[in-house]
PDB file of N, CA and C in Angstrom:
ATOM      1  N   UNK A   1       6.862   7.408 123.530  1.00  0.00           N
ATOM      2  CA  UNK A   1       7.355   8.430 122.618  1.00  0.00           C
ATOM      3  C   UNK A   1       6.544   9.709 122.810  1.00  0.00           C
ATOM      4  N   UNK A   2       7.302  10.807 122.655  1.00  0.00           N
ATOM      5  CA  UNK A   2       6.790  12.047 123.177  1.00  0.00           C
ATOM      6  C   UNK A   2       5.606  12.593 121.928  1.00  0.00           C
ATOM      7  N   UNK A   3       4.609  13.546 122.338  1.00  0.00           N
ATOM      8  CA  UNK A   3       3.847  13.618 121.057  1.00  0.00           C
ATOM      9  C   UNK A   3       4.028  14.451 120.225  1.00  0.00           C
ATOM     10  N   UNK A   4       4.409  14.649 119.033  1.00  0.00           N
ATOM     11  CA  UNK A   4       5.235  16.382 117.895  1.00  0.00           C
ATOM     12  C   UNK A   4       4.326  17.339 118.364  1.00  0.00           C
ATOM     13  N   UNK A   5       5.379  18.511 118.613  1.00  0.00           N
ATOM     14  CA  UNK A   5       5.124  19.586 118.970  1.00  0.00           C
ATOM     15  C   UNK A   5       5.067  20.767 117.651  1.00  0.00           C
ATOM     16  N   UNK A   6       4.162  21.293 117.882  1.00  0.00           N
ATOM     17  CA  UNK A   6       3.719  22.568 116.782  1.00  0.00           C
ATOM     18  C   UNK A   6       4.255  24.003 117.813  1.00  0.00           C
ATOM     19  N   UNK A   7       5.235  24.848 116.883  1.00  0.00           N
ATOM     20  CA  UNK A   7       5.749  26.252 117.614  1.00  0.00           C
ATOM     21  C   UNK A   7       5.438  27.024 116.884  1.00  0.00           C
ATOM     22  N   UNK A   8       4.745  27.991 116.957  1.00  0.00           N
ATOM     23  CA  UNK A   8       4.233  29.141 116.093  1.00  0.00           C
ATOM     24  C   UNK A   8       5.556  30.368 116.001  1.00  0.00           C
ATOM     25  N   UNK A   9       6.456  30.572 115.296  1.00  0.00           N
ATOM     26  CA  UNK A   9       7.111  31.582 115.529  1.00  0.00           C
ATOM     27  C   UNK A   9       6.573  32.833 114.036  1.00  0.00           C
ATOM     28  N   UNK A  10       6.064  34.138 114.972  1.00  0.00           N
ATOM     29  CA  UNK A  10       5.884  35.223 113.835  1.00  0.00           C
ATOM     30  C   UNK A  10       6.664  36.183 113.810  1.00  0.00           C
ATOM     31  N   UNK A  11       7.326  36.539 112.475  1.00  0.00           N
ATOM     32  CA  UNK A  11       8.724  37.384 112.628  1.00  0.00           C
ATOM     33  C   UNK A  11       8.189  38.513 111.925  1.00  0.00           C
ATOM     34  N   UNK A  12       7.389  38.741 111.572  1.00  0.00           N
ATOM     35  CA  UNK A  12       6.793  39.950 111.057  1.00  0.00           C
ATOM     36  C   UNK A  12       7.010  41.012 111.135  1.00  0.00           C
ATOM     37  N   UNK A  13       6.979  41.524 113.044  1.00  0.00           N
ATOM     38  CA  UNK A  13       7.491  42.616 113.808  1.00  0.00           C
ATOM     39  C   UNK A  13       8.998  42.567 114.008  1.00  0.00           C
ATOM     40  N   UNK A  14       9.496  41.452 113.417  1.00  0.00           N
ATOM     41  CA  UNK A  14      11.253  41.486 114.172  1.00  0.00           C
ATOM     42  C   UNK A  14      11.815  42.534 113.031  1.00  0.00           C
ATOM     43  N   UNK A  15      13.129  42.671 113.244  1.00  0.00           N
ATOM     44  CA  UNK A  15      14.027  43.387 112.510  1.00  0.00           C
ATOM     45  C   UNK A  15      14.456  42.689 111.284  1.00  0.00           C
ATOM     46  N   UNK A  16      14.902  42.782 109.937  1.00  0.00           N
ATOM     47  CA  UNK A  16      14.454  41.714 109.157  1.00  0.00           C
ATOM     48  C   UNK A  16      16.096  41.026 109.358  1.00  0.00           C
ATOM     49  N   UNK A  17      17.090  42.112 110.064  1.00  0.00           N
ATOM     50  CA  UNK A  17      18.386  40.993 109.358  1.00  0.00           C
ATOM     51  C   UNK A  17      18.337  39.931 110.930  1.00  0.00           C
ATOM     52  N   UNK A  18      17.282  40.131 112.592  1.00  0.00           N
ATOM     53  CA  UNK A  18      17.386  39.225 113.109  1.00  0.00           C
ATOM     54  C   UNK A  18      16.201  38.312 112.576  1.00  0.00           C
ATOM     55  N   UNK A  19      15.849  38.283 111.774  1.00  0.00           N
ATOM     56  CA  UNK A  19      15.091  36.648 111.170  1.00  0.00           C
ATOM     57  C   UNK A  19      15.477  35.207 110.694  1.00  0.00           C
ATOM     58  N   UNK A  20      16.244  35.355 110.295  1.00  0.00           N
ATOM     59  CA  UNK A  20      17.028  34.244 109.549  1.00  0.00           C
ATOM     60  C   UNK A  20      17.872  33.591 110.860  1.00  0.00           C
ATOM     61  N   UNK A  21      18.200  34.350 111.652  1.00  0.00           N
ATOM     62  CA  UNK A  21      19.261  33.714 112.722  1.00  0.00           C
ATOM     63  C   UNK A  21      18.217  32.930 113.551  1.00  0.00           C
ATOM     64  N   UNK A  22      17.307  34.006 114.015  1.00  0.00           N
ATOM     65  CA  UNK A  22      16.311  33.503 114.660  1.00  0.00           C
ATOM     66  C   UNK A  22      15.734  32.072 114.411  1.00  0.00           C
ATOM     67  N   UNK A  23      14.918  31.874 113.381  1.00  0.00           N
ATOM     68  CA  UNK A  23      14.456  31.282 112.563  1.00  0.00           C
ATOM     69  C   UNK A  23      14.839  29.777 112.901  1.00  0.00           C
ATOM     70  N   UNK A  24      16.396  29.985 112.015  1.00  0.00           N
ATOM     71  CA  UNK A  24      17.296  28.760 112.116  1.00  0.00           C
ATOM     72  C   UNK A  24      17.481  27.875 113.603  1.00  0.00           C
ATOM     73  N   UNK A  25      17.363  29.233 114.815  1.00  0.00           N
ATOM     74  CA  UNK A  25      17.534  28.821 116.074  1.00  0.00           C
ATOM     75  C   UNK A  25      16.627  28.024 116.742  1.00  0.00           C
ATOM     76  N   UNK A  26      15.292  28.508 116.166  1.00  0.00           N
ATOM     77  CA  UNK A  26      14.185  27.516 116.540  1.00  0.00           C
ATOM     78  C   UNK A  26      14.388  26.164 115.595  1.00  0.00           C
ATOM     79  N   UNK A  27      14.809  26.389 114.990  1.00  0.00           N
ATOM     80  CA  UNK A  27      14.222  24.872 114.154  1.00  0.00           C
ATOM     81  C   UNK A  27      15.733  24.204 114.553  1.00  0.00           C
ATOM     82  N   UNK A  28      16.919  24.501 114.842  1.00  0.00           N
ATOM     83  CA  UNK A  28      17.687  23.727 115.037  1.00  0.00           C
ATOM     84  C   UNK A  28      17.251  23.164 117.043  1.00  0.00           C
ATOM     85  N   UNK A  29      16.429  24.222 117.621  1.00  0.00           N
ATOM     86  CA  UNK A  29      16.151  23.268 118.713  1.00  0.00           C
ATOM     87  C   UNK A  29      14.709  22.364 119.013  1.00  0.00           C
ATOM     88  N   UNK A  30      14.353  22.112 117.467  1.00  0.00           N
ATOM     89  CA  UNK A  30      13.144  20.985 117.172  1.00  0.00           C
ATOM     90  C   UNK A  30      13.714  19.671 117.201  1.00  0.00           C
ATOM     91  N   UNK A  31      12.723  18.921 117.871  1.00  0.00           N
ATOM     92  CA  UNK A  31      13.329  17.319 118.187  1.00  0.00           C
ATOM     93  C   UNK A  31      12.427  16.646 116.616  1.00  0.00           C
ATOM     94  N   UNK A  32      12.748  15.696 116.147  1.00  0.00           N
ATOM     95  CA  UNK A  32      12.377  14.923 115.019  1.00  0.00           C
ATOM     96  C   UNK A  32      11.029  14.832 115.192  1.00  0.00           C
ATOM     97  N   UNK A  33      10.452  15.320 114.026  1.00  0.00           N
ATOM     98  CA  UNK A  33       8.740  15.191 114.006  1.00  0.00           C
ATOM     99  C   UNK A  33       7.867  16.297 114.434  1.00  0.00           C
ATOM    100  N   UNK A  34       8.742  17.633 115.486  1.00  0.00           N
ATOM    101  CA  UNK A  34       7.879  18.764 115.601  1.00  0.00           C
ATOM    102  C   UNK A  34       8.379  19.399 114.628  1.00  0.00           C
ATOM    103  N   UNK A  35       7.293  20.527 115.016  1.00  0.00           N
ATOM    104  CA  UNK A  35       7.174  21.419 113.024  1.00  0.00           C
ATOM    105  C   UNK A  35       7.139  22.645 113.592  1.00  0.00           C
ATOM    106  N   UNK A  36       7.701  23.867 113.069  1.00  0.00           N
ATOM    107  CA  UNK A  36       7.909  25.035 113.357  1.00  0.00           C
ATOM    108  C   UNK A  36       6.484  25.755 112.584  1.00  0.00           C
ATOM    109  N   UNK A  37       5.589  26.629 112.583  1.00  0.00           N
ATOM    110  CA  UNK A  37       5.004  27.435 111.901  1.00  0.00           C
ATOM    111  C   UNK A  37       5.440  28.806 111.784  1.00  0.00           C
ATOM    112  N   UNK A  38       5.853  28.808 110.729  1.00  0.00           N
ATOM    113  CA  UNK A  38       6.445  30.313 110.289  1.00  0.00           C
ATOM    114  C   UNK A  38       5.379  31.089 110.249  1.00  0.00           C
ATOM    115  N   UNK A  39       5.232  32.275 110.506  1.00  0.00           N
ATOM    116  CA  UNK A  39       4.245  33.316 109.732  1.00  0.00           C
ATOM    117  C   UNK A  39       5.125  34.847 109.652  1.00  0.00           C
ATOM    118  N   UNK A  40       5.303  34.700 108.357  1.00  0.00           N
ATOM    119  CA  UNK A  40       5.651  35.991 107.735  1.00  0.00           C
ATOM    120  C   UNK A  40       5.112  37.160 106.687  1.00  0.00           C
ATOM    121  N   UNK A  41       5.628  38.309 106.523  1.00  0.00           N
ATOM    122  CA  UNK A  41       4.885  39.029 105.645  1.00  0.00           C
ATOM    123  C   UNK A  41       5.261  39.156 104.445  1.00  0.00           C
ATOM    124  N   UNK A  42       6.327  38.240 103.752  1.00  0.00           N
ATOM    125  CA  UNK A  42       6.594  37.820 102.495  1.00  0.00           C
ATOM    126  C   UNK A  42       6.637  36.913 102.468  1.00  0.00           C
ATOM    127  N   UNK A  43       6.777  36.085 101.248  1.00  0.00           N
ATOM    128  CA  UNK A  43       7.038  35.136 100.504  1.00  0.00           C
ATOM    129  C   UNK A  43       8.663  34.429 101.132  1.00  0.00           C
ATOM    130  N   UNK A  44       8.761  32.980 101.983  1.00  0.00           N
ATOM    131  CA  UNK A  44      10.170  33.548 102.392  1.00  0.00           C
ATOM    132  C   UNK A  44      10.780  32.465 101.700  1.00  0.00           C
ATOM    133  N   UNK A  45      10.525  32.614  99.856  1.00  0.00           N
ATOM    134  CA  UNK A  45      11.559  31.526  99.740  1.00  0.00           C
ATOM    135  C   UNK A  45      13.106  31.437  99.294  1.00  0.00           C
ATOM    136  N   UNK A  46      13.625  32.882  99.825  1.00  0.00           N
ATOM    137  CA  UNK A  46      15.245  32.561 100.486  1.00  0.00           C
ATOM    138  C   UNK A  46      14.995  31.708 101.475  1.00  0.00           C
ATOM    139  N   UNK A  47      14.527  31.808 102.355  1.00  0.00           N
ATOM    140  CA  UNK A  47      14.795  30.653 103.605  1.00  0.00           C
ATOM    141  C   UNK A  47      14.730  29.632 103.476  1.00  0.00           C
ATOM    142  N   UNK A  48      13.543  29.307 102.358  1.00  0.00           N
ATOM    143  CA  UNK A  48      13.974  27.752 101.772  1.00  0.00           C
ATOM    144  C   UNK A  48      15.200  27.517 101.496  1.00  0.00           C
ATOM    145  N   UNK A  49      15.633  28.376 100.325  1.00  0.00           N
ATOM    146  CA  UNK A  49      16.748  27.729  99.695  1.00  0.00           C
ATOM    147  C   UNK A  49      18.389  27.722 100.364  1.00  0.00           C
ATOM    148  N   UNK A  50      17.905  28.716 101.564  1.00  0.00           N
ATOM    149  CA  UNK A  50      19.069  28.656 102.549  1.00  0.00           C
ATOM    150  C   UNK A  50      19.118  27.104 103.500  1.00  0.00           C
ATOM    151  N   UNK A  51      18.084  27.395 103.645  1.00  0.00           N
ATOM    152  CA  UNK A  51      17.768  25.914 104.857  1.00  0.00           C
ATOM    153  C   UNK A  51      17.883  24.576 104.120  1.00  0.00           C
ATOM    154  N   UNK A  52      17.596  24.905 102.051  1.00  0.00           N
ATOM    155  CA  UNK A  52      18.080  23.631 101.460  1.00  0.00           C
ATOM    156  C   UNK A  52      19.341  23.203 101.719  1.00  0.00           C
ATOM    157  N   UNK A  53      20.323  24.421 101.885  1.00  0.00           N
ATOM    158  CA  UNK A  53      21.764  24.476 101.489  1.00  0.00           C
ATOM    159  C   UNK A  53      22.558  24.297 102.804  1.00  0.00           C
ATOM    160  N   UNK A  54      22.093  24.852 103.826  1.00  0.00           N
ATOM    161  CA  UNK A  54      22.567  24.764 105.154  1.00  0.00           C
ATOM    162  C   UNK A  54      22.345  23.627 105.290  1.00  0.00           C
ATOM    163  N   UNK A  55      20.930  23.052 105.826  1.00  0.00           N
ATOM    164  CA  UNK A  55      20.452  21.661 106.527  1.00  0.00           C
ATOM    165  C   UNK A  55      19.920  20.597 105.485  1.00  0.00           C
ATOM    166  N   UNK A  56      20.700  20.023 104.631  1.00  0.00           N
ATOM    167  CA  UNK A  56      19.575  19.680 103.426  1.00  0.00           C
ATOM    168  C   UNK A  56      19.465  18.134 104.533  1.00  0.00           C
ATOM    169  N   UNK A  57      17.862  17.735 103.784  1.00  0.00           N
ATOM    170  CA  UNK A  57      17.579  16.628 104.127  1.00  0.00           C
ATOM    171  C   UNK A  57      16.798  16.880 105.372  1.00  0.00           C
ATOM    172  N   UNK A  58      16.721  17.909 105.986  1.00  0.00           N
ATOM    173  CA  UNK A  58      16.366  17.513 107.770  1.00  0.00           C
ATOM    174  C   UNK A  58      15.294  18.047 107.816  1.00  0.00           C
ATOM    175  N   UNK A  59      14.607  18.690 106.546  1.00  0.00           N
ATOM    176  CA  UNK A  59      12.986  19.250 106.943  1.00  0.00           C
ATOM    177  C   UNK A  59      12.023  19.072 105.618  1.00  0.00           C
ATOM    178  N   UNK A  60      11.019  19.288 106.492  1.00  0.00           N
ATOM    179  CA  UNK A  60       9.770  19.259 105.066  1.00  0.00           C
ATOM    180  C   UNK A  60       9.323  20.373 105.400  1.00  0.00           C
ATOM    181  N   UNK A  61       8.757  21.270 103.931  1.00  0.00           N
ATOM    182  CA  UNK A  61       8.670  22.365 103.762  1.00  0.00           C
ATOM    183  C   UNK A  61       7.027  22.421 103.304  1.00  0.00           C
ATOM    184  N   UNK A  62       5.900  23.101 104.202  1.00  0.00           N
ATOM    185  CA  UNK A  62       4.624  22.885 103.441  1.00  0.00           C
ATOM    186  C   UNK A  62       3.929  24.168 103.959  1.00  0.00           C
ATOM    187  N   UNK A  63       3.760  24.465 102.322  1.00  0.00           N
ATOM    188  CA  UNK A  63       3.190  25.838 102.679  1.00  0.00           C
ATOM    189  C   UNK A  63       1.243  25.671 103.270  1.00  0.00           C
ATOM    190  N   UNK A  64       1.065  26.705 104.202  1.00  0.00           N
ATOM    191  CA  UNK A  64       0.276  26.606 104.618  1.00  0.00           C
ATOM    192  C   UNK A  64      -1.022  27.959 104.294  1.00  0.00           C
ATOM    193  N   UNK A  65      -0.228  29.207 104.198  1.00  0.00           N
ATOM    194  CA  UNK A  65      -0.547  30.063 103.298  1.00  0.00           C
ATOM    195  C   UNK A  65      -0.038  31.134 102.603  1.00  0.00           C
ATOM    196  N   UNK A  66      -0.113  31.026 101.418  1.00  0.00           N
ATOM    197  CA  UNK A  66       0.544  31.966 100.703  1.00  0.00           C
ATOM    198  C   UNK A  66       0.597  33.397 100.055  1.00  0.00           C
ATOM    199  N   UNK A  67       0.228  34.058 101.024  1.00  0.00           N
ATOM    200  CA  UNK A  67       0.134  35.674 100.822  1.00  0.00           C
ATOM    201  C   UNK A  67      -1.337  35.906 100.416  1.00  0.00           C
ATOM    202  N   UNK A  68      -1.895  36.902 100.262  1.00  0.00           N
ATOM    203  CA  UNK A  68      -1.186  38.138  99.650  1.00  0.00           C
ATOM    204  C   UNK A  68      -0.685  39.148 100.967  1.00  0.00           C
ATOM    205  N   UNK A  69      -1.233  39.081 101.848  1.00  0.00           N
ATOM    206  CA  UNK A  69      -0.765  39.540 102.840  1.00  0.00           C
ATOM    207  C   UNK A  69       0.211  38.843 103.966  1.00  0.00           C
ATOM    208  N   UNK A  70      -0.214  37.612 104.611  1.00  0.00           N
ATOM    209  CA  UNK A  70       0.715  36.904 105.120  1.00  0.00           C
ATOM    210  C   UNK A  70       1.014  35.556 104.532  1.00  0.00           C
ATOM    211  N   UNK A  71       2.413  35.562 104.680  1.00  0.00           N
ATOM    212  CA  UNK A  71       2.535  33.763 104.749  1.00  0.00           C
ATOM    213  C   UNK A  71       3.059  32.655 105.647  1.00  0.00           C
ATOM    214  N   UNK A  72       2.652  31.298 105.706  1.00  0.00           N
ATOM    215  CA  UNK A  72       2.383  30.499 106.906  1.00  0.00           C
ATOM    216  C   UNK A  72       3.255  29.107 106.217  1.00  0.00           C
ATOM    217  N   UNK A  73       4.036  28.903 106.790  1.00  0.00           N
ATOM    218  CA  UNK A  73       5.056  27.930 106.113  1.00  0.00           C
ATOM    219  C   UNK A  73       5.152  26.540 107.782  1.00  0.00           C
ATOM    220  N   UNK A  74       4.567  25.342 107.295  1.00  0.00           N
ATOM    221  CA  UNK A  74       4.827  24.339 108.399  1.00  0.00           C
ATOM    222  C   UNK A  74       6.545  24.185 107.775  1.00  0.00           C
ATOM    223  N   UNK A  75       7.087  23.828 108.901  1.00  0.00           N
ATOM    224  CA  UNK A  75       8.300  23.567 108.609  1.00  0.00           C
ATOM    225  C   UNK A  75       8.730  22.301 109.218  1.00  0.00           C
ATOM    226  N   UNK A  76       8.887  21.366 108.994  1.00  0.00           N
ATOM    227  CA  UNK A  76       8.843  20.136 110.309  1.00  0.00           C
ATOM    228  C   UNK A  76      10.324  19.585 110.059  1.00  0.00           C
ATOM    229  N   UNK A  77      10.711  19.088 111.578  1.00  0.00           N
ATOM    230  CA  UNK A  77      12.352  18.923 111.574  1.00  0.00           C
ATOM    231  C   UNK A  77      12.122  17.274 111.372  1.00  0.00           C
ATOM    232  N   UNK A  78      12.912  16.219 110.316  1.00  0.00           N
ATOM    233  CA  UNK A  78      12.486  15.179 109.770  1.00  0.00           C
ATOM    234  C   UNK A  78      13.795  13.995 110.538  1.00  0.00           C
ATOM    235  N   UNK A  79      15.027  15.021 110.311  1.00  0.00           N
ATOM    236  CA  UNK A  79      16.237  14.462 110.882  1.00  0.00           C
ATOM    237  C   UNK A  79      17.095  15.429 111.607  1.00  0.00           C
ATOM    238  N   UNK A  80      17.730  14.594 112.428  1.00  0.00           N
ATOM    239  CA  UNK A  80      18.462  15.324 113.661  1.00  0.00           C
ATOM    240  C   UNK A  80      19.853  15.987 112.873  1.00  0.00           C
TER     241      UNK A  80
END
């Protein structure tokens, strides 16, 4: 079995309406058990509640840090 992979994606510098597409694109090409690391410059919990509503069930959500300046969200893909 292969060993989980950690992807750092920082959207900070992107444009804000390509984030969310982005975002989604990485974590929909995570195999079960790697974890995406978000780092953004807000708080991104629309993306939670999008990614509840889009993908429910397929990730765990653990914040890693929470502002005041940046925040760091593990995101790990749980189911395919």
């Amino acid at each position: 079995m292969a060993e989980a992979k950690v992807v750092d994606l920082d959207v900070r510098n992107m444009v804000p309406r390509e984030r969310h597409p982005t975002i989604f694109s990485q974590l929909d090409g995570l195999g079960a058990g790697d974890t995406l690391r978000l780092i953004n410059d807000h708080d991104p919990a629309p993306l939670r509640y999008q990614l509840l509503a889009e993908r429910p069930n397929m990730f765990n959500w653990e914040p890693e840090q929470q502002g005041p300046v940046e925040w760091i969200i593990r995101i790990q893909k749980i189911a395919k």
